[in-house]
Protein backbone atom coordinates (compact mmCIF):
# COMPACT_ATOMS: atom_id res chain seq x y z
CA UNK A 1 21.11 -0.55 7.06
CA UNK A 2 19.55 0.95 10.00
CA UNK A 3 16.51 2.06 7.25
CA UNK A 4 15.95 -1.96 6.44
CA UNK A 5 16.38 -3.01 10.21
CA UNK A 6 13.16 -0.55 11.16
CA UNK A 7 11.02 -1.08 7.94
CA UNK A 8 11.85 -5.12 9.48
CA UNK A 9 10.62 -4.41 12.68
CA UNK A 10 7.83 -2.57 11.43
CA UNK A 11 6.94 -5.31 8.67
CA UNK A 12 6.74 -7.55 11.76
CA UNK A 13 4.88 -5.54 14.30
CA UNK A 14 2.05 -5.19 11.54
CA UNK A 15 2.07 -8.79 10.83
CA UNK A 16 1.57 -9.55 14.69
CA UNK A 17 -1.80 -7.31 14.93
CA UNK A 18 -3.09 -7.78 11.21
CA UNK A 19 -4.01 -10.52 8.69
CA UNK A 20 -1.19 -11.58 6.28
CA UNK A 21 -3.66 -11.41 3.46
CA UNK A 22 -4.50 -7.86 3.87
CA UNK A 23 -0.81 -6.52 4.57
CA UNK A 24 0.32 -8.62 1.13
CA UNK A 25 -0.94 -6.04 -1.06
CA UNK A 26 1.47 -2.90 0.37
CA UNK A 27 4.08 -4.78 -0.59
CA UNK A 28 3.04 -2.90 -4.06
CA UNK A 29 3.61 0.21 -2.29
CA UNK A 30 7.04 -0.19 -1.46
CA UNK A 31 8.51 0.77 -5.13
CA UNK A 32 6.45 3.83 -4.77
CA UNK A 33 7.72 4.78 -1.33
CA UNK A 34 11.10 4.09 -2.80
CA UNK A 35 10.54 6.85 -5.74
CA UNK A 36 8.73 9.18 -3.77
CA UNK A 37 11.48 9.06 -1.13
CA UNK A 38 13.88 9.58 -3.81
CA UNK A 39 12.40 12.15 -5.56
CA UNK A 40 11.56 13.85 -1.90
CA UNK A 41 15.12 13.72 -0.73
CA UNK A 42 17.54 13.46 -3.26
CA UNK A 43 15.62 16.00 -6.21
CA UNK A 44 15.21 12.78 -8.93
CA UNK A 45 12.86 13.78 -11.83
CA UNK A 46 9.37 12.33 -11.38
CA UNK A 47 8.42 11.46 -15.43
CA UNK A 48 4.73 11.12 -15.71
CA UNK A 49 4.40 7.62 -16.92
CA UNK A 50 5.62 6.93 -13.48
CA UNK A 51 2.84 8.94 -12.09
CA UNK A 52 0.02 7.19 -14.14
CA UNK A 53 1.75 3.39 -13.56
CA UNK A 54 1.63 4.80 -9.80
CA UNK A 55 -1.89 5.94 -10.08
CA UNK A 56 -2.79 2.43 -11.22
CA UNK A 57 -1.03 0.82 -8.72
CA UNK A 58 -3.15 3.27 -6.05
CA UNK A 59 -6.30 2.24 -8.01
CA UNK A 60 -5.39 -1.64 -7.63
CA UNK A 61 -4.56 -1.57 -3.83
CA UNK A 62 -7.90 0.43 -3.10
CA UNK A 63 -9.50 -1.99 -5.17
CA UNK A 64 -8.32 -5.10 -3.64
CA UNK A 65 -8.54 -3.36 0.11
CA UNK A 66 -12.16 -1.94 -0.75
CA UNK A 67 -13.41 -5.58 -1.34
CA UNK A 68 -14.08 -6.25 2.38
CA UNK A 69 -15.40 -3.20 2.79
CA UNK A 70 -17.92 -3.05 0.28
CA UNK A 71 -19.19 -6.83 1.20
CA UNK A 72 -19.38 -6.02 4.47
CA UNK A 73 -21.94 -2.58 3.67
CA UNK A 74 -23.70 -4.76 1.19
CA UNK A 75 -24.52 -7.85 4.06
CA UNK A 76 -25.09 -4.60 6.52
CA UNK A 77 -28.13 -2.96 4.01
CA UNK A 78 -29.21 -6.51 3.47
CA UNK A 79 -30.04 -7.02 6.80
CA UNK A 80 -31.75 -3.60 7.54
């Protein structure tokens, strides 16, 4: 409980200094978090199709994040 209670006030503190629109896509991150912490602390097996989905989830949420960052160095070269 005490776990959910400070991810909460975490969740909340990040939505008070960032955009909504770019925190939405963690939220894919959690189930990772989740299996890495369980794997981590409690010795589950990690199977390798769970490291490739997970690798494609990585790939997606740099994709998505990378967006505004690669628009932004394109309008940058643009105007030099």
């Amino acid at each position: 409980m005490l776990v959910s209670f400070a991810s909460f006030l975490t969740w909340f503190w990040l939505l008070r200094h960032y955009l909504a629109a770019r925190l939405g896509v963690f939220s894919f991150l959690t189930a990772l978090f989740g299996m890495g912490f369980g794997v981590w602390l409690l010795g589950e097996p990690l199977e390798p199709r769970f490291v490739l989905g997970a690798t494609l989830v990585l790939a997606g949420v740099m994709l998505v994040s990378s967006h505004g960052w690669l628009s932004a160095g394109r309008a940058h070269r643009a105007r030099s």
